[in-house]
N, C-alpha and C. Protein backbone atom coordinates (compact mmCIF):
# COMPACT_ATOMS: atom_id res chain seq x y z
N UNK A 1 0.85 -1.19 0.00
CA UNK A 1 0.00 0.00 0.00
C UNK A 1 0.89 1.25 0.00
N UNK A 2 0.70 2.28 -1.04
CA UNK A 2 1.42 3.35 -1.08
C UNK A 2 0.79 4.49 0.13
N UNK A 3 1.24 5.47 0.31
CA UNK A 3 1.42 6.41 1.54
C UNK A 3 1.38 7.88 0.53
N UNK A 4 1.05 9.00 0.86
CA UNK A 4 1.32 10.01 0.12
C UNK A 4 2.69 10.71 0.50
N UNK A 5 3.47 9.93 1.52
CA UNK A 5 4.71 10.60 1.46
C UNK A 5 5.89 9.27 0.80
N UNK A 6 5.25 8.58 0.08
CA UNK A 6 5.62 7.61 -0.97
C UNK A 6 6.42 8.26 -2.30
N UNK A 7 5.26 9.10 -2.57
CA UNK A 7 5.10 10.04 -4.02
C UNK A 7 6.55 10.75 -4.20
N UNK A 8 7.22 10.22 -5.09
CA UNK A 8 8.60 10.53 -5.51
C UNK A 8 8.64 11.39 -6.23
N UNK A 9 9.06 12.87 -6.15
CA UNK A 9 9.18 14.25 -6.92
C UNK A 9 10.46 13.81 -7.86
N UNK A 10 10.92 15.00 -8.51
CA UNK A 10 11.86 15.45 -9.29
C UNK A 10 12.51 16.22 -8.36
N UNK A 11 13.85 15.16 -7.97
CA UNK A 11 14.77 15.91 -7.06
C UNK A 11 15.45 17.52 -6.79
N UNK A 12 15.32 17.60 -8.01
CA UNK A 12 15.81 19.37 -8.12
C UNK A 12 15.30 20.07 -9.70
N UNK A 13 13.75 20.34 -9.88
CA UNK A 13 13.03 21.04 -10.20
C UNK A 13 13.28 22.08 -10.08
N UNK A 14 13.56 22.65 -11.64
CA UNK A 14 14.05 24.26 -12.26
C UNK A 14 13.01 24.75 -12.22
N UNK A 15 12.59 25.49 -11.49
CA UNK A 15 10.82 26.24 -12.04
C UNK A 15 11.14 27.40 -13.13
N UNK A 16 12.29 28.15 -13.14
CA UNK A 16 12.24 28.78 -14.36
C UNK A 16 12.37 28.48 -16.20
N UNK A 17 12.81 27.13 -15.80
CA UNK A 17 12.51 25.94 -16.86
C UNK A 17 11.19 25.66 -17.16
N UNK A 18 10.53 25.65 -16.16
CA UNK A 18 9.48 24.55 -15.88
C UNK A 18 8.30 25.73 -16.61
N UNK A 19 8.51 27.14 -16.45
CA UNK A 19 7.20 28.11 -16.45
C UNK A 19 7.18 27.91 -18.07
N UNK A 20 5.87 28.41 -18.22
CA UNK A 20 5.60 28.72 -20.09
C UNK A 20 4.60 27.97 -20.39
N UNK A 21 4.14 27.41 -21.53
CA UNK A 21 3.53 26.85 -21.77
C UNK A 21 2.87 25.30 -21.70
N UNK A 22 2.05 24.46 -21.48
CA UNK A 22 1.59 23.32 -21.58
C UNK A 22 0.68 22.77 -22.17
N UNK A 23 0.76 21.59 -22.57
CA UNK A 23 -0.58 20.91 -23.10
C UNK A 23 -0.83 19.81 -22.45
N UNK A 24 -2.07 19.63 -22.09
CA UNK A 24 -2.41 18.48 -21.48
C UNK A 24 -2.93 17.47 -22.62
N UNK A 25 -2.25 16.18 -22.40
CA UNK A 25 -2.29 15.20 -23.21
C UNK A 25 -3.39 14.04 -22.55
N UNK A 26 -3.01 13.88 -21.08
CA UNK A 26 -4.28 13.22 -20.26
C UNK A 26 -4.32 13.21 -19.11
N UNK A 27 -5.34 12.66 -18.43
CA UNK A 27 -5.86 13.43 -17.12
C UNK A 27 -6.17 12.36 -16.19
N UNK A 28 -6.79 12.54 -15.01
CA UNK A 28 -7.75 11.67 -14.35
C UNK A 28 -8.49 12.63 -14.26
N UNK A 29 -10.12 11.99 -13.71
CA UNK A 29 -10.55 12.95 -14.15
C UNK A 29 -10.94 13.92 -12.56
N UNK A 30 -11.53 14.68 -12.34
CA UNK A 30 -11.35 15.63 -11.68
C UNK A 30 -12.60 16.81 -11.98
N UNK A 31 -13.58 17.20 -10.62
CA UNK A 31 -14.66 17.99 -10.51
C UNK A 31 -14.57 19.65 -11.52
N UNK A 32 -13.27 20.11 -11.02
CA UNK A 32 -12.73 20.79 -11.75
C UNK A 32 -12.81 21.14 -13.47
N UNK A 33 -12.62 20.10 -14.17
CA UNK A 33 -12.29 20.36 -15.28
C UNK A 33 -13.38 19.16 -16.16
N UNK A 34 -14.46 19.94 -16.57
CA UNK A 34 -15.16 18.28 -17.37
C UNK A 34 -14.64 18.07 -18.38
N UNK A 35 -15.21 16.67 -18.59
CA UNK A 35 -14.49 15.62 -19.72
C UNK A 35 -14.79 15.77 -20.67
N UNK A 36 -15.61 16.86 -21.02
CA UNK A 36 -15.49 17.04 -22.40
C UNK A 36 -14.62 18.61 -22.82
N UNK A 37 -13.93 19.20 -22.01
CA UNK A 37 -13.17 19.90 -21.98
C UNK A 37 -11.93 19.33 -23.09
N UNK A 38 -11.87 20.13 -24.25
CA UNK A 38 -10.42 20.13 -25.46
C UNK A 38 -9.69 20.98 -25.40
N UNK A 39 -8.56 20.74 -26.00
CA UNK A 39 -7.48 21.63 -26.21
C UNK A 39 -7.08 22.49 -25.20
N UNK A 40 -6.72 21.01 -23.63
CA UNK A 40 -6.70 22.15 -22.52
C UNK A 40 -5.29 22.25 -22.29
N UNK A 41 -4.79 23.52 -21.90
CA UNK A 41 -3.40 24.01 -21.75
C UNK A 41 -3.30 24.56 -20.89
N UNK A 42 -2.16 25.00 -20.45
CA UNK A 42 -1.50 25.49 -19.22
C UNK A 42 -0.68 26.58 -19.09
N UNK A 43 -0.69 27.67 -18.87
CA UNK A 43 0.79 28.78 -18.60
C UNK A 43 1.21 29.14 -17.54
N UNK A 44 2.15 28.95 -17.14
CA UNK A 44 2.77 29.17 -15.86
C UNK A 44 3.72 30.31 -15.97
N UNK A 45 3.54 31.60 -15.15
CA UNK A 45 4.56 32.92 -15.51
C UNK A 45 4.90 32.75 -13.63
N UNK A 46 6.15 33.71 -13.77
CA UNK A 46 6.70 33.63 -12.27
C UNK A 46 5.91 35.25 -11.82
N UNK A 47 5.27 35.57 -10.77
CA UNK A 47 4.54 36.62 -10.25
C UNK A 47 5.94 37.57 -9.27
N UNK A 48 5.79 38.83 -8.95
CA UNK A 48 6.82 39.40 -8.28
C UNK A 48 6.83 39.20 -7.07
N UNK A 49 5.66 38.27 -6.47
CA UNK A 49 5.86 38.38 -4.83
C UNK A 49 6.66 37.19 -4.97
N UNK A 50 7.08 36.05 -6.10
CA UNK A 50 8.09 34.99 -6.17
C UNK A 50 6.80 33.74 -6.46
N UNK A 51 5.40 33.67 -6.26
CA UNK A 51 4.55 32.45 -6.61
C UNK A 51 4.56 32.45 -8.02
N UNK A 52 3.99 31.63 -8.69
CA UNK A 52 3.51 31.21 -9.66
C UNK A 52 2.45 31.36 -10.44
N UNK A 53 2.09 32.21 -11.37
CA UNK A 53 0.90 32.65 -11.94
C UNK A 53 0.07 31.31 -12.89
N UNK A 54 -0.70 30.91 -12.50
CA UNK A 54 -1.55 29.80 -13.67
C UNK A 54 -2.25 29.91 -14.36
N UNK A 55 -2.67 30.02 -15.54
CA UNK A 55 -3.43 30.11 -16.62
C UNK A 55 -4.10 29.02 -16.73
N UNK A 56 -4.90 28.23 -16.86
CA UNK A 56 -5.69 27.32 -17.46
C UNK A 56 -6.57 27.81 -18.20
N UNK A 57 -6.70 27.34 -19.57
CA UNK A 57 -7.45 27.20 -20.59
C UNK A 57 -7.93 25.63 -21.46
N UNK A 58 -9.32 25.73 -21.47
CA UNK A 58 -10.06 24.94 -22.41
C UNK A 58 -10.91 25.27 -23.23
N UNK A 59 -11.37 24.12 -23.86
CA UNK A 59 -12.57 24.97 -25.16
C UNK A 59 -13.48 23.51 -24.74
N UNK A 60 -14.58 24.28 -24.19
CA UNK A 60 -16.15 23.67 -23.82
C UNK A 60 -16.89 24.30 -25.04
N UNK A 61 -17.77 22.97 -26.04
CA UNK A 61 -19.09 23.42 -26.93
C UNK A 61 -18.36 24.54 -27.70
N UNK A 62 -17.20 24.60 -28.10
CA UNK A 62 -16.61 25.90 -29.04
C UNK A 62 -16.23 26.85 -28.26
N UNK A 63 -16.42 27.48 -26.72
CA UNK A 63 -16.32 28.67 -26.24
C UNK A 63 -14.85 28.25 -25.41
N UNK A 64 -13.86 29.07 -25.50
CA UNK A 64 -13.12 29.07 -24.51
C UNK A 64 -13.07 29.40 -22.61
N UNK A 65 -12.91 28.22 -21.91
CA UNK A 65 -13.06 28.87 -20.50
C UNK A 65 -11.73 28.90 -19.81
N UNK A 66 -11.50 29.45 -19.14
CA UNK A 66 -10.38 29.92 -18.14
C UNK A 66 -10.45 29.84 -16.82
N UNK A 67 -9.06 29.59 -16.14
CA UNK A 67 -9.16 29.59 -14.54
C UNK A 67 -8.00 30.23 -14.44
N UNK A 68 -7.97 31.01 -13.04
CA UNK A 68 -6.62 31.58 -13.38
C UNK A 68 -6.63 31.55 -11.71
N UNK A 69 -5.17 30.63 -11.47
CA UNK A 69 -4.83 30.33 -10.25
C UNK A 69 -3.17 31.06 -9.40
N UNK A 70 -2.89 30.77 -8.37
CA UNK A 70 -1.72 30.81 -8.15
C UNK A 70 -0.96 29.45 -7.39
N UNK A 71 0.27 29.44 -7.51
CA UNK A 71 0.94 27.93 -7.46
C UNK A 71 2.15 28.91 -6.22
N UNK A 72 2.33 27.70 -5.12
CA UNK A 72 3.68 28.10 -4.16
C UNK A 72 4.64 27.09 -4.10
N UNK A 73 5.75 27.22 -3.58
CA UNK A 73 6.53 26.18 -3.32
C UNK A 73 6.31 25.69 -2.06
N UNK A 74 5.72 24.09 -1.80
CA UNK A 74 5.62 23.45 -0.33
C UNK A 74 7.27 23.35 -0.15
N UNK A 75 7.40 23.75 1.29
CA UNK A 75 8.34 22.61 2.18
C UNK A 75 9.78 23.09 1.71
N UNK A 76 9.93 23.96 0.55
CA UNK A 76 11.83 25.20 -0.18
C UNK A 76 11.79 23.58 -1.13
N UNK A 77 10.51 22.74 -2.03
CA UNK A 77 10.59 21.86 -2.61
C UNK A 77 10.18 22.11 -4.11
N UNK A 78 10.97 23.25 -5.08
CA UNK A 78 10.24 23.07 -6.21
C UNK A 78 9.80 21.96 -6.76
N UNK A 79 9.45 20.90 -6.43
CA UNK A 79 8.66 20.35 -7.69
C UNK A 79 7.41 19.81 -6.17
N UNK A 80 7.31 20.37 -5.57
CA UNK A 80 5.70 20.26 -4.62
C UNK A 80 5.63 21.53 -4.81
N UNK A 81 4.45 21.80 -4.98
CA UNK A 81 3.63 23.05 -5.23
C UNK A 81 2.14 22.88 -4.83
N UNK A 82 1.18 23.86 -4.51
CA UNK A 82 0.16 24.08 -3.87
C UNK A 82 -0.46 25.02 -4.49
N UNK A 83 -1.65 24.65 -5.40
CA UNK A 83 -2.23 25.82 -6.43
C UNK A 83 -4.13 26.25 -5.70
N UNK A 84 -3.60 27.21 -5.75
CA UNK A 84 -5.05 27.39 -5.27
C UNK A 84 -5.90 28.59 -6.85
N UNK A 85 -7.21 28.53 -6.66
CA UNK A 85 -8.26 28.95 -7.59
C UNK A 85 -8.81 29.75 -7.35
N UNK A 86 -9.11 29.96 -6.15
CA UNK A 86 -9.98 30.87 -5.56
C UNK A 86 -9.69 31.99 -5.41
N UNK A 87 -10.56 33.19 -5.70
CA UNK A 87 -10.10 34.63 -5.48
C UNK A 87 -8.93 35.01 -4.59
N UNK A 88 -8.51 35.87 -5.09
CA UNK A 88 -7.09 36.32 -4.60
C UNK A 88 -7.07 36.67 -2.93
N UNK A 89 -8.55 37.13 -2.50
CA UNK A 89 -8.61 37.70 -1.02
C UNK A 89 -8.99 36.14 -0.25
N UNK A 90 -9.13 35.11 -0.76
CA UNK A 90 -9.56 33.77 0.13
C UNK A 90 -8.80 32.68 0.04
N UNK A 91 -7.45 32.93 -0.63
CA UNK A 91 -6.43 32.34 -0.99
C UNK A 91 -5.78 31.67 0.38
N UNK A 92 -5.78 32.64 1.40
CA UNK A 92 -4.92 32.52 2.70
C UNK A 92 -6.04 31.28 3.64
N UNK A 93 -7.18 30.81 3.44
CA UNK A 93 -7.75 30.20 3.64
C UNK A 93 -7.10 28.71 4.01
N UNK A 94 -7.24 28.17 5.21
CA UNK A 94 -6.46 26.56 4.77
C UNK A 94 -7.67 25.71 4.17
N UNK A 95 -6.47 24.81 3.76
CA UNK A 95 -7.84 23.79 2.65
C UNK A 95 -8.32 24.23 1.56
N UNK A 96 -7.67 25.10 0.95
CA UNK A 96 -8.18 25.55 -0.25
C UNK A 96 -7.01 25.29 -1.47
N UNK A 97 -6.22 24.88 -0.97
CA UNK A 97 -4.98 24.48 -2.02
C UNK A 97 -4.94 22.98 -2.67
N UNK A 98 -4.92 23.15 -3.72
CA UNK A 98 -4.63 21.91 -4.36
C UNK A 98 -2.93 21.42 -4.32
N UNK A 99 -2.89 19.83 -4.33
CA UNK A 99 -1.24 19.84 -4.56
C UNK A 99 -0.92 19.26 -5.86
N UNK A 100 0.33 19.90 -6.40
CA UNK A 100 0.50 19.68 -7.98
C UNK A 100 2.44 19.69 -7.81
N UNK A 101 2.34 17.96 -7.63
CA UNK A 101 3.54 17.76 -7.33
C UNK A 101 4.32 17.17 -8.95
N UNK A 102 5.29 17.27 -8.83
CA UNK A 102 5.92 17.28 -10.31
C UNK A 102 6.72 16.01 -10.29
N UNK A 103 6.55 14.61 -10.77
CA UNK A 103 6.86 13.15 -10.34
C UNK A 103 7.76 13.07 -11.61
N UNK A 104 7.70 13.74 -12.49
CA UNK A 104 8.71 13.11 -13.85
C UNK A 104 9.14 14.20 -14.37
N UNK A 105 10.55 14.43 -15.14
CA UNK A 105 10.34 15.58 -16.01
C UNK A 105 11.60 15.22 -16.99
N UNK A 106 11.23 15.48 -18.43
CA UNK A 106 11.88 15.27 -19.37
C UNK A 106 13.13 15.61 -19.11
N UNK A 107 14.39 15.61 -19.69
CA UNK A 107 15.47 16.22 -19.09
C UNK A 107 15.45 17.69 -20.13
N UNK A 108 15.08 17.75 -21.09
CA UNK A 108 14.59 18.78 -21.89
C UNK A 108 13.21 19.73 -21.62
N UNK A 109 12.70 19.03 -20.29
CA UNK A 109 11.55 20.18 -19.81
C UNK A 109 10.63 19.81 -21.29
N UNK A 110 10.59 19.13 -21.89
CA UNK A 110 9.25 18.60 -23.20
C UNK A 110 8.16 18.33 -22.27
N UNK A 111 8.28 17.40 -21.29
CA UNK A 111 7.47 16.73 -21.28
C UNK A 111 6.88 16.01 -19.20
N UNK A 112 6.03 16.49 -18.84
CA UNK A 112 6.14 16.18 -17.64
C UNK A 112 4.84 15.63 -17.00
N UNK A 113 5.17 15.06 -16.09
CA UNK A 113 4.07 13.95 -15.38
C UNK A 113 3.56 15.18 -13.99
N UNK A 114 2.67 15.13 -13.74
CA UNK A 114 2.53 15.44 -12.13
C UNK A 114 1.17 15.02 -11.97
N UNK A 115 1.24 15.17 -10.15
CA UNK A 115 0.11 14.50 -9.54
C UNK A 115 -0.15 14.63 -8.11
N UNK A 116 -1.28 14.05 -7.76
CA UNK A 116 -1.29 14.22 -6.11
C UNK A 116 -1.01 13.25 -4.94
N UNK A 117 0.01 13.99 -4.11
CA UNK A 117 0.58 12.44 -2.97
C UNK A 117 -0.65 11.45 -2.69
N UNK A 118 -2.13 12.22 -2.98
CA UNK A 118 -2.96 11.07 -2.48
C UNK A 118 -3.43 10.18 -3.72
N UNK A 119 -2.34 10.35 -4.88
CA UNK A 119 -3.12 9.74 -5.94
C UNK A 119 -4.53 9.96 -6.34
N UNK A 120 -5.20 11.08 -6.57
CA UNK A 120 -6.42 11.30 -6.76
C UNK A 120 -6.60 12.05 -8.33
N UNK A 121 -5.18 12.79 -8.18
CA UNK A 121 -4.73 14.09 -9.78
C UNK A 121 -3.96 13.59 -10.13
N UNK A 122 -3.55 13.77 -11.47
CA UNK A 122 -2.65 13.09 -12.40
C UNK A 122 -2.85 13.82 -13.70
N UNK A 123 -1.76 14.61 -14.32
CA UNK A 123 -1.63 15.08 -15.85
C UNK A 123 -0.76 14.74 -16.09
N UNK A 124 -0.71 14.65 -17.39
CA UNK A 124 0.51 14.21 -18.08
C UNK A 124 0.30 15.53 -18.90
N UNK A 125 1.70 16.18 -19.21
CA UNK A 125 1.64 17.25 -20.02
C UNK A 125 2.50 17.52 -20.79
N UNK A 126 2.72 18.21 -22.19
CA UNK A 126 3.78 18.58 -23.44
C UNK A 126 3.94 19.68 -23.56
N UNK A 127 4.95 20.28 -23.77
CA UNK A 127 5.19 21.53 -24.50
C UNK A 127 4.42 21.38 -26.10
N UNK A 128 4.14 20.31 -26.51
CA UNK A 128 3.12 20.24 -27.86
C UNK A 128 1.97 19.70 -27.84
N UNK A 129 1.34 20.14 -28.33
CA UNK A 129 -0.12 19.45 -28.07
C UNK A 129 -0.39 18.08 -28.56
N UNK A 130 0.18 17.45 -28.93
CA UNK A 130 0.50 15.87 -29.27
C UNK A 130 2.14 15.45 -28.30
N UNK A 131 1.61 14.12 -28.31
CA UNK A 131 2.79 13.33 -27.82
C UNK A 131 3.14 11.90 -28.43
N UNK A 132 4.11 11.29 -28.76
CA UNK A 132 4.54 10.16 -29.48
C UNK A 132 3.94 9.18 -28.00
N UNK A 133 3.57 8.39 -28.69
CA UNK A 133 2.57 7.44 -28.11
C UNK A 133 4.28 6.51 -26.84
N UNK A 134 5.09 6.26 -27.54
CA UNK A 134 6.18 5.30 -26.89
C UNK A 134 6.36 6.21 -25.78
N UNK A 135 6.21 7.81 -25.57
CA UNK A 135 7.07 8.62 -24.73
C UNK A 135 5.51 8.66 -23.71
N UNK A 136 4.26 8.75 -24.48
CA UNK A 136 3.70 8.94 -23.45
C UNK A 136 3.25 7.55 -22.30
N UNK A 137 3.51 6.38 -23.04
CA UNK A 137 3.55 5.38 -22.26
C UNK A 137 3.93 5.39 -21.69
N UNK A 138 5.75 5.29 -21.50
CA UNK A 138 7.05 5.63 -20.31
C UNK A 138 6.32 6.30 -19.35
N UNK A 139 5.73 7.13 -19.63
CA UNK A 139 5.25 8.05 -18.60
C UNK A 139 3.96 7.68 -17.67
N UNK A 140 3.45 7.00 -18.20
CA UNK A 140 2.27 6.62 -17.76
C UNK A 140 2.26 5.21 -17.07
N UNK A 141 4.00 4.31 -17.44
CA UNK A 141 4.13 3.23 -17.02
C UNK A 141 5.03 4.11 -15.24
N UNK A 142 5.61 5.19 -15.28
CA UNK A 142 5.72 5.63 -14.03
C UNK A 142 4.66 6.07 -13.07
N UNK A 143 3.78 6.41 -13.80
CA UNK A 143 2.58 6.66 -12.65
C UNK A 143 2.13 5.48 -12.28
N UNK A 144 1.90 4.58 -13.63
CA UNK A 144 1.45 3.40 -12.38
C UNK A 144 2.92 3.19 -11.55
N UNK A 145 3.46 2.78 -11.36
CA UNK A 145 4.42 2.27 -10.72
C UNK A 145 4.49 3.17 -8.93
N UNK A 146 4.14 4.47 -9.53
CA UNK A 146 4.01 5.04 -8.04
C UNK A 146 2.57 4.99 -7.70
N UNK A 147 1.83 4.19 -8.10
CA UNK A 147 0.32 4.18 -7.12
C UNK A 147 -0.75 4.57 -8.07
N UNK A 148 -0.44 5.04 -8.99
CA UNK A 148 -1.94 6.04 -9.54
C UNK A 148 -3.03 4.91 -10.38
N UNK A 149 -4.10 4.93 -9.62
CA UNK A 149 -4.93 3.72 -10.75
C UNK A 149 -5.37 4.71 -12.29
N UNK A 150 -4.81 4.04 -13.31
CA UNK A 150 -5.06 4.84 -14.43
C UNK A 150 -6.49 3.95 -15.31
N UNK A 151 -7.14 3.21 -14.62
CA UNK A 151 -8.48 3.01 -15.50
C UNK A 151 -9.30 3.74 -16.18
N UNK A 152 -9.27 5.21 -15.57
CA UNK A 152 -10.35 6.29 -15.73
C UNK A 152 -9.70 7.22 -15.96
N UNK A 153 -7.96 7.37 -17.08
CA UNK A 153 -7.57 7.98 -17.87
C UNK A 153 -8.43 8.34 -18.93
N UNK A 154 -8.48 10.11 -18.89
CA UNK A 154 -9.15 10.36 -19.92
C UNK A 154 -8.07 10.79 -21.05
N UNK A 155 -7.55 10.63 -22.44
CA UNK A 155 -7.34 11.70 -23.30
C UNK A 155 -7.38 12.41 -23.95
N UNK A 156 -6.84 13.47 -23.57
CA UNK A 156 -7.54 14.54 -23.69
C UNK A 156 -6.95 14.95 -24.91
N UNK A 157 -8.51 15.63 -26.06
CA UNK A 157 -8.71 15.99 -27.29
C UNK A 157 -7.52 17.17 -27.73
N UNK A 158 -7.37 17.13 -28.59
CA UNK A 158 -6.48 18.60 -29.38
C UNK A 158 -7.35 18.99 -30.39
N UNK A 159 -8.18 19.58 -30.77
CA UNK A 159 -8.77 19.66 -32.14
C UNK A 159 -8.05 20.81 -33.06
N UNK A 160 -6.70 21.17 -32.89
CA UNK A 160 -6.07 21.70 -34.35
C UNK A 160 -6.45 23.18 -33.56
N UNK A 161 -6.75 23.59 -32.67
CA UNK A 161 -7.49 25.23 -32.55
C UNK A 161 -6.99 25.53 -31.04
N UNK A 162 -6.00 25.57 -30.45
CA UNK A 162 -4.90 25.37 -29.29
C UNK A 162 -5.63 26.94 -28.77
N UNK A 163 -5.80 26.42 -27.35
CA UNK A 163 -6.52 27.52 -26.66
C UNK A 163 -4.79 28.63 -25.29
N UNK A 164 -3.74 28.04 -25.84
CA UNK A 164 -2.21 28.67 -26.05
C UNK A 164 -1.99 29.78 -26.79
């Protein structure tokens, strides 16, 4: 039985590497974001108080929707991070943070896995909105390996119209 202090990071996570763009290739799925959500992506900019600015974008029924979060470093651990959603004045709230820990990362920053110590979140994500099927396996043969049940992997659509 895995433990959430099991969950094996990326020992020394560049976050100024790490910021810019993403594509999510696949998911578990999650209240947050429905499954019929395409062409969902990610931008991560560094903010001046030193957090992490988040962009999320998808395209629901043709319309583009947005979330726009902020991300911290848990514990002086870049690759644990704690993103919260909620308005900027209810942020300081406990229990309102999500964790978006960073379990794999290309050595070229292409391509990265993250997820939650309780195994509940899980993306797999590209700097391109496609991924070679052999690379995204590797990746997906590490999540299972650290705990994550991937039955109810969704993947997630690109339809040619990148909301990036």
């Amino acid at each position: 039985m895995t433990t959430p202090n099991d969950l094996k990071t990326v020992p020394d996570l560049k976050l100024p590497r790490y910021l810019g763009t993403w594509y999510e290739i696949a998911r578990l799925p999650m209240r947050h974001e429905p499954e019929a959500c395409t062409d969902v992506s990610a931008h991560y900019s560094l903010q001046d108080n030193g957090n992490i600015r988040v962009h999320n974008r998808c395209r629901m029924e043709g319309e583009i929707e947005e979330a726009i979060g902020e991300a911290s470093v848990v514990d002086n651990d870049s690759a644990r991070l704690a993103v919260s959603f909620l308005p900027k004045g209810l942020r300081w709230l406990p229990f309102t943070k999500g964790d978006y820990w960073v379990i794999q990362i290309a050595p070229d920053y292409s391509v990265s896995l993250v997820g939650s110590p309780d195994r509940d979140y899980l993306w797999l994500l590209s700097r391109t909105p496609h991924l070679d099927k052999t690379v995204r396996d590797h990746y997906l043969a590490t999540a299972r390996q650290q705990g994550f049940d991937l039955s109810k992997l969704i993947d997630t659509p690109h339809t040619g119209k990148p909301t990036a």
